[in-house]
Protein backbone atom coordinates (compact mmCIF):
# COMPACT_ATOMS: atom_id res chain seq x y z
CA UNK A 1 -63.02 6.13 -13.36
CA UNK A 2 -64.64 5.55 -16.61
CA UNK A 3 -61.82 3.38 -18.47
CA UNK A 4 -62.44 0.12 -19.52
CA UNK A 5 -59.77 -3.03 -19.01
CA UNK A 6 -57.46 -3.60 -21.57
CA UNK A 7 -54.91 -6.75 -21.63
CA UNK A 8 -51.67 -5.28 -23.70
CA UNK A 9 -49.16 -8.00 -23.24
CA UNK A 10 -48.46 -11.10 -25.47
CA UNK A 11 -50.96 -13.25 -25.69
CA UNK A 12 -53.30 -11.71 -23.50
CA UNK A 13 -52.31 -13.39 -20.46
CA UNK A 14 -53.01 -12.29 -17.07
CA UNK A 15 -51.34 -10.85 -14.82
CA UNK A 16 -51.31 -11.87 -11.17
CA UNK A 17 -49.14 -8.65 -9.55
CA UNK A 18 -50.55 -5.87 -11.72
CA UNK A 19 -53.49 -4.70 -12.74
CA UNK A 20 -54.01 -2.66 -16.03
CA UNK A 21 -57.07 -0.66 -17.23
CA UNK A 22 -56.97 2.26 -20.27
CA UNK A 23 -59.27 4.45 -22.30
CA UNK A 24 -61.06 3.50 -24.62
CA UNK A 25 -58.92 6.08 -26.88
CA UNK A 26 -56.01 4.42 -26.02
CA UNK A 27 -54.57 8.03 -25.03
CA UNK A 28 -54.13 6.96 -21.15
CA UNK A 29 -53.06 3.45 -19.60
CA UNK A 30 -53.35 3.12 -15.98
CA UNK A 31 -50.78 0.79 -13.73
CA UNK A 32 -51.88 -0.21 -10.69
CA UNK A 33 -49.25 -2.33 -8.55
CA UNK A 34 -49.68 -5.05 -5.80
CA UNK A 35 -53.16 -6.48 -7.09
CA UNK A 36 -51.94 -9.56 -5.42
CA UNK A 37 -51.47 -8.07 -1.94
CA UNK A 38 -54.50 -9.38 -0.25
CA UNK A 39 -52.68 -12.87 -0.57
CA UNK A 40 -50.67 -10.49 2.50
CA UNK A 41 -47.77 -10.30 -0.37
CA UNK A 42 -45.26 -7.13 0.52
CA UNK A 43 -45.93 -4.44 -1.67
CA UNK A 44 -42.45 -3.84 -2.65
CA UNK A 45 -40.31 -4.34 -5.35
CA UNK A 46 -40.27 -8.28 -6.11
CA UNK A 47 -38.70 -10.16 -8.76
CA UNK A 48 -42.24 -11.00 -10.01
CA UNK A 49 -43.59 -7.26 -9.79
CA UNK A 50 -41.24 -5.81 -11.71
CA UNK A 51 -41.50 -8.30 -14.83
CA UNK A 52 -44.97 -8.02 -15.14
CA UNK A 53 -44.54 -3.84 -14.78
CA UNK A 54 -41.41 -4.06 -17.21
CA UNK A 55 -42.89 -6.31 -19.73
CA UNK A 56 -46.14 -4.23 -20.05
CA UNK A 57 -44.85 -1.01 -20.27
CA UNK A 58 -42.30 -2.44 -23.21
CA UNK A 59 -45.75 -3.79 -24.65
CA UNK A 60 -47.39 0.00 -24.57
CA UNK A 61 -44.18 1.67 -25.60
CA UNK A 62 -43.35 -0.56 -29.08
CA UNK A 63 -47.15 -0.70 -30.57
CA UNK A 64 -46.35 0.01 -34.24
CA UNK A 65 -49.41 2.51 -34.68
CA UNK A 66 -47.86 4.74 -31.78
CA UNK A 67 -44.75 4.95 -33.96
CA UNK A 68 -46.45 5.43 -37.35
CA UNK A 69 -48.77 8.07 -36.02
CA UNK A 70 -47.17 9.79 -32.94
CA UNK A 71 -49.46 11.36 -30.64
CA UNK A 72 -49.33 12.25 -26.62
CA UNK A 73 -50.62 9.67 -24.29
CA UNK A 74 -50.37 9.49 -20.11
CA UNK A 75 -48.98 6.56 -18.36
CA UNK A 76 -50.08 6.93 -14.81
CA UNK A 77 -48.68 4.32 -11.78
CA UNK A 78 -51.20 3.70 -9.47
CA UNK A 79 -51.50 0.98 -6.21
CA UNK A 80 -54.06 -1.21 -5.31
CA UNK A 81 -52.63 -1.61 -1.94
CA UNK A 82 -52.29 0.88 1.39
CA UNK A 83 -48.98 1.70 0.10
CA UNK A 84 -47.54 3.05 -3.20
CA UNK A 85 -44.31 0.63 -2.88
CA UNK A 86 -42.60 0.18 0.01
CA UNK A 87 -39.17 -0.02 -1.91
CA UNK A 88 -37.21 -3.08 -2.68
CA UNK A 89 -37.43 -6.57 -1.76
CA UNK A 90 -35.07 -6.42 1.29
CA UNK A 91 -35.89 -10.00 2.06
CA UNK A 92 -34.04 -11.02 -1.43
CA UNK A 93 -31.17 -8.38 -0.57
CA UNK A 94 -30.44 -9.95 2.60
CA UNK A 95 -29.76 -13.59 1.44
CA UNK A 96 -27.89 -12.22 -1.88
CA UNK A 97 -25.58 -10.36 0.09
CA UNK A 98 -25.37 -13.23 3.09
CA UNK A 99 -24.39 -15.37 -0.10
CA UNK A 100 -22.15 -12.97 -1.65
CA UNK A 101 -24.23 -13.52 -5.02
CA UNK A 102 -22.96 -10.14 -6.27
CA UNK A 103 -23.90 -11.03 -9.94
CA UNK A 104 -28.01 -11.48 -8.97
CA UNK A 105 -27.69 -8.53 -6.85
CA UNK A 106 -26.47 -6.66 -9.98
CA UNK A 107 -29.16 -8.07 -11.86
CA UNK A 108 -31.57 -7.11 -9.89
CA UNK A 109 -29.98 -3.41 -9.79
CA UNK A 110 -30.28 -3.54 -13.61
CA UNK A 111 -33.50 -4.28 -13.91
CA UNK A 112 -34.51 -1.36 -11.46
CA UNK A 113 -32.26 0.62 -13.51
CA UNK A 114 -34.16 -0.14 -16.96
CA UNK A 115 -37.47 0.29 -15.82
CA UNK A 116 -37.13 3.84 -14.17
CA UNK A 117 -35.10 5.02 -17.41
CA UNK A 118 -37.58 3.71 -19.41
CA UNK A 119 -40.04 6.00 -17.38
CA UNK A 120 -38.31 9.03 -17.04
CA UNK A 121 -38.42 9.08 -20.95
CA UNK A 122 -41.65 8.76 -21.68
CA UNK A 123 -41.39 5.21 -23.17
CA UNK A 124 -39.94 6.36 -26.11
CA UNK A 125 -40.72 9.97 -25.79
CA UNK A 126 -44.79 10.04 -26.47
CA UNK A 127 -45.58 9.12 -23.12
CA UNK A 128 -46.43 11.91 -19.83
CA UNK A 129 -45.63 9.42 -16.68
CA UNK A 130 -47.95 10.28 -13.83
CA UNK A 131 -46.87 8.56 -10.09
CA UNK A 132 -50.41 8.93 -8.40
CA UNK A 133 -49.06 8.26 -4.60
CA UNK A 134 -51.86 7.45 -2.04
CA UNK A 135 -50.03 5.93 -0.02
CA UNK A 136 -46.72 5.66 1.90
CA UNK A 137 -43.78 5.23 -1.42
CA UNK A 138 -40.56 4.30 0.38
CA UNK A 139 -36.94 3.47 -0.60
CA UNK A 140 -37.79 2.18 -4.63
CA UNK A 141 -41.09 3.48 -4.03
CA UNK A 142 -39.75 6.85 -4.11
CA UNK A 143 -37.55 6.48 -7.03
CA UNK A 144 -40.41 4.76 -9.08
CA UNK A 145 -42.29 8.23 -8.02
CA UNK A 146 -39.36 10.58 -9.35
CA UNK A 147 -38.75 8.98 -12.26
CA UNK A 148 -42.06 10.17 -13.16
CA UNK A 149 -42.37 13.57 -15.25
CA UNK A 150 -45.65 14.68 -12.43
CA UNK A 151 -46.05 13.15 -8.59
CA UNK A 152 -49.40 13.79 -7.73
CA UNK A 153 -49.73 12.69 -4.20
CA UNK A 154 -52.77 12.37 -1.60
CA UNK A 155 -52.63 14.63 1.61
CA UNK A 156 -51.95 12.29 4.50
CA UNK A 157 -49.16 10.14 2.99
CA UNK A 158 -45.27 10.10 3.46
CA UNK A 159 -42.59 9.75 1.02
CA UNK A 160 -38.75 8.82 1.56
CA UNK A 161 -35.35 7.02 1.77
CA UNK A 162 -34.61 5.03 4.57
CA UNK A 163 -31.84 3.06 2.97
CA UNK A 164 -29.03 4.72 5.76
CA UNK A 165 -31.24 3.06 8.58
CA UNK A 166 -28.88 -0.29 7.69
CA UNK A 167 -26.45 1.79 5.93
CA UNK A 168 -27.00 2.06 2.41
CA UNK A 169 -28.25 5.01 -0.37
CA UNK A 170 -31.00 4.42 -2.44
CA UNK A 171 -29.59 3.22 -5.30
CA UNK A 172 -31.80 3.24 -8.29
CA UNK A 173 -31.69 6.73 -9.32
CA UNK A 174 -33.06 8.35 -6.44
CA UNK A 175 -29.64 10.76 -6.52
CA UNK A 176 -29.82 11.46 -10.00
CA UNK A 177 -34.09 12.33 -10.02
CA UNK A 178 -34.00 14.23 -6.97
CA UNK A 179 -31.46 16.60 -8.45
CA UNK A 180 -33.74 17.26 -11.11
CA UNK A 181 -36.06 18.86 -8.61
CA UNK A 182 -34.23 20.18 -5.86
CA UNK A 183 -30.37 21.30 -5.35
CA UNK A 184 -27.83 18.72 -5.26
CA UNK A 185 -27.06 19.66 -1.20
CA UNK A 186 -31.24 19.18 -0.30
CA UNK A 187 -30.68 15.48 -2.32
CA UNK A 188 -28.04 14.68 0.07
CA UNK A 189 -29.47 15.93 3.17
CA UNK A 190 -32.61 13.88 2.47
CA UNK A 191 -30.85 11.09 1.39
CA UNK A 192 -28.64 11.06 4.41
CA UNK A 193 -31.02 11.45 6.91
CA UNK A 194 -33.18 8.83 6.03
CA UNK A 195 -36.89 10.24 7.03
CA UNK A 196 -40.11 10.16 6.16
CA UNK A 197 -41.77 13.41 5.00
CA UNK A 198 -45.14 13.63 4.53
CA UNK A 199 -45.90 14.61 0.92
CA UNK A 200 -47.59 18.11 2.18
CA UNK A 201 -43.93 18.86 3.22
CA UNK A 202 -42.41 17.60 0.12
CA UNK A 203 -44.91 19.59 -2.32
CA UNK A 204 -43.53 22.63 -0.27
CA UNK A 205 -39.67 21.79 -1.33
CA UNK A 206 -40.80 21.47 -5.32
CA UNK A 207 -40.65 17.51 -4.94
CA UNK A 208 -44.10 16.58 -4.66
CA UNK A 209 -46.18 18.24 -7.70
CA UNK A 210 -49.61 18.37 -6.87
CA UNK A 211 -51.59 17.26 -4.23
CA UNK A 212 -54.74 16.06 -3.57
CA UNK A 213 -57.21 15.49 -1.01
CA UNK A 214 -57.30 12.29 0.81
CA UNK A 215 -59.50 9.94 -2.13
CA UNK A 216 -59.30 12.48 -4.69
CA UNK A 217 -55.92 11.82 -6.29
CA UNK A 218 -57.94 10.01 -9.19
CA UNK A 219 -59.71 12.89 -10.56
CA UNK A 220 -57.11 14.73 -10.11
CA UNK A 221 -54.93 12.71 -12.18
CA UNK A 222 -57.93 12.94 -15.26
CA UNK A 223 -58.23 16.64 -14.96
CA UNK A 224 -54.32 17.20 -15.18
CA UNK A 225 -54.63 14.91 -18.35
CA UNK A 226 -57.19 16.52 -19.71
CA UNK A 227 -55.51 19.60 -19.01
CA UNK A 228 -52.13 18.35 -21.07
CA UNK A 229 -54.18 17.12 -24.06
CA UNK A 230 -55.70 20.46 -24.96
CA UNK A 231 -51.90 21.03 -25.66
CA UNK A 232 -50.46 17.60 -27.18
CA UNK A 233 -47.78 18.77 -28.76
CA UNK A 234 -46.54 21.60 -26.44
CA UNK A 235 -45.84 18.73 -23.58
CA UNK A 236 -44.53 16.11 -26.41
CA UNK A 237 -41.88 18.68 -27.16
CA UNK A 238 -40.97 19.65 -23.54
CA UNK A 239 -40.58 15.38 -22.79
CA UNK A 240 -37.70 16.03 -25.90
CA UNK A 241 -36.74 19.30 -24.15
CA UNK A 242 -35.83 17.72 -20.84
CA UNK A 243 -33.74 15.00 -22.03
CA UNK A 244 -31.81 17.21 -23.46
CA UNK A 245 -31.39 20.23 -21.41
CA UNK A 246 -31.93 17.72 -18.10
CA UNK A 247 -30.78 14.31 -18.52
CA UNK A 248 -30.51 11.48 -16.87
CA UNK A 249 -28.61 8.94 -18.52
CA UNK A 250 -28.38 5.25 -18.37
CA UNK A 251 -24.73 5.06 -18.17
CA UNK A 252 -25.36 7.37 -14.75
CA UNK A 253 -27.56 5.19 -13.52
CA UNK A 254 -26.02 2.36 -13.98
CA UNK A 255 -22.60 3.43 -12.41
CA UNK A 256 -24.42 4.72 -9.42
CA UNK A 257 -26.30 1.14 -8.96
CA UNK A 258 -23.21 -0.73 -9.20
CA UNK A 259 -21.89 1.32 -6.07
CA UNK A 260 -25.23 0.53 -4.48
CA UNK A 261 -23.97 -3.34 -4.83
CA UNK A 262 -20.36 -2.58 -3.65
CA UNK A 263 -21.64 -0.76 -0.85
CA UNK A 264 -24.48 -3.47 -0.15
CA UNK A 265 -21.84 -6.13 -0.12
CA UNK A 266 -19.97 -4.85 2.33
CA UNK A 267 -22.85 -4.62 4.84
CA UNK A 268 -22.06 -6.14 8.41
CA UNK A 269 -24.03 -8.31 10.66
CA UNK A 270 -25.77 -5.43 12.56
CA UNK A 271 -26.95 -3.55 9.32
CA UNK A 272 -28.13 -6.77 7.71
CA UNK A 273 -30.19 -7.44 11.49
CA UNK A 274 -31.55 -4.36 10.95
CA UNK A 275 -32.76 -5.02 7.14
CA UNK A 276 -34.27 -8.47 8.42
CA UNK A 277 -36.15 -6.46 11.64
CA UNK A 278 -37.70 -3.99 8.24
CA UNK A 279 -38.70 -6.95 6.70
CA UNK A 280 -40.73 -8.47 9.24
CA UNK A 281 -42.44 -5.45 9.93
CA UNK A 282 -43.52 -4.76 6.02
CA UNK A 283 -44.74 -8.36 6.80
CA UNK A 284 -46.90 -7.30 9.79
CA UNK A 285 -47.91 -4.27 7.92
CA UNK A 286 -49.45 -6.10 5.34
CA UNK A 287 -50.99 -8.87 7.43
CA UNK A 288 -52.48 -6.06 9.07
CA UNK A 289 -53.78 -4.39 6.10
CA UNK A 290 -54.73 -7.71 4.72
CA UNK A 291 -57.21 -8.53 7.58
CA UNK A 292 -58.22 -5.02 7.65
C-alpha cells in the first residue's frame, strides 16, 4: 500500500492501540485497530481503543482546510489483528453490572454511540467510511462495520451478533444500521438468533458490499476509491442524500443504548457466567494468535 504515515492528533503523540497511515494527498486516511494486540490484548472494544479511534477521527473531521475547501476523502477501518473487533469489552460489562455502576455503563454506551454516528455521517459529511473486514467482526465489531457507508469484507471471515448468547441485543446501533440494508423482520431474525454468518452469506442478503479474496481486501479497498474519486461530487451529494432520505439519528441511538443498559442491568447470574466463559475464550484466542 503506497501511503505514507501520518500522525493527525494533538501534538503528534503516539498512539499505542491504533495505528494510522494516509496519502500523501491527504484524500484517504487509513485506521487500523488493535496495533497493540501482540502484547495478547483482546481486540475488542476497550476504554483505551476507542479514545484513541474517537479522538483521531475528531482530529481528521475538524481540519480547517477540509472546511474552507470541501472536497471527498475515504476513511477506511482496517485491523492489525486476526480479527476486525470482536465487539465490546465484556470483561468491563461484567464488573459494571456486578456493581450496579449504571452511570459508567451508560458512559460507555455513549461513547459507542458517538463514534458510530460520527461514522455513519461521513465526519461531517466529506468523508466515504470504508469497514475493510478480514477478519471475524463480532457484537461492536459488527456495528463499527455497518455504520460504515461500504463493508468490503475478505472471503473466509464471519460477521455477527451474539449478544442473546447471555441475553442481551447489540446495542450500539446494530438495529438501527441493519435496517438500512435489509428489512426490519431479517434485522430481528439475525439479531435474535445470535449466529455467525460468514460474510459470503451476508454479501448474498445485501449486508456485506463487496468481497474480496482472502489477502486482497486492500486493493480492493484502493480501486473502489479510486473508482469514487473519478466522481467526487456525485458520492459527496449521495452522503447528504442518505441522511436525509435514510437517517439514523442520534437521539435513536441513544434511546436504544439506554435500553441496552436497562436490559444489561438486569442480567442474572447464569447470563453474566456465560459473558465471563466469552471472555476467557477471546483471551485464549488471542494468546493463541499472539504466539502464532
Amino acid at each position: 500500500m503506497s501511503i505514507n504515515s501520518v500522525e493527525h492528533f494533538a501534538n503528534n503523540r503516539r498512539y499505542k492501540t491504533i495505528r494510522v497511515e494516509s496519502e500523501s494527498t491527504g484524500s484517504a486516511h487509513w485506521l487500523f485497530m488493535h496495533s497493540d494486540v501482540g502484547a495478547g490484548i483482546r481486540p475488542c472494544f476497550r476504554r483505551e481503543l476507542m479514545e484513541e479511534m474517537w479522538g483521531y477521527l475528531s482530529s481528521i473531521s475538524t481540519r480547517s482546510e477540509a472546511r474552507l475547501h470541501p472536497r471527498m476523502r475515504h476513511l477506511v477501518i482496517a485491523s492489525d489483528s486476526s480479527a476486525y473487533n470482536l465487539g465490546g469489552d465484556l470483561e468491563l460489562f461484567s464488573a459494571l453490572i456486578k456493581a450496579r455502576n449504571r452511570e459508567r455503563l451508560l458512559e460507555y454506551a455513549r461513547r459507542c454511540v458517538e463514534g458510530v454516528h460520527a461514522i455513519h455521517r461521513g465526519l461531517g459529511g466529506d468523508m466515504r467510511t470504508i469497514a475493510l473486514v478480514q477478519g471475524d467482526a463480532l457484537g461492536g465489531g459488527m456495528e463499527l462495520a455497518l455504520s460504515c457507508h461500504t463493508i468490503v469484507a475478505e472471503r473466509g471471515a464471519c460477521m455477527g451478533l451474539p449478544e442473546v448468547v447471555f441475553g442481551l441485543f447489540p446495542g450500539m446501533g446494530a438495529y438501527s444500521f441493519l435496517c438500512k440494508r435489509v428489512s426490519p423482520q431479517l434485522a430481528e431474525k439475525i439479531i435474535l438468533e445470535g449466529k455467525l454468518h460468514p460474510v459470503e452469506a451476508l454479501h448474498e442478503m445485501g449486508i456485506v458490499d463487496v468481497l474480496a479474496d482472502k489477502g486482497e481486501g486492500v486493493q480492493v479497498v484502493q480501486e473502489i476509491i479510486r473508482q469514487q474519486q473519478r466522481a467526487p461530487h456525485a458520492h459527496l451529494a449521495l452522503n447528504a442524500v442518505r441522511s436525509l432520505a435514510q437517517p439514523v439519528g442520534y437521539d435513536e441511538l441513544m434511546g436504544i443504548t439506554e435500553i441496552w443498559v436497562d436490559s444489561a442491568l438486569s442480567l442474572d447470574e447464569r447470563s453474566l457466567r456465560t459473558m465471563d466463559r466469552i471472555v476467557k475464550a477471546q483471551h485464549r484466542r488471542t494468546e493463541v494468535a499472539s504466539v502464532a
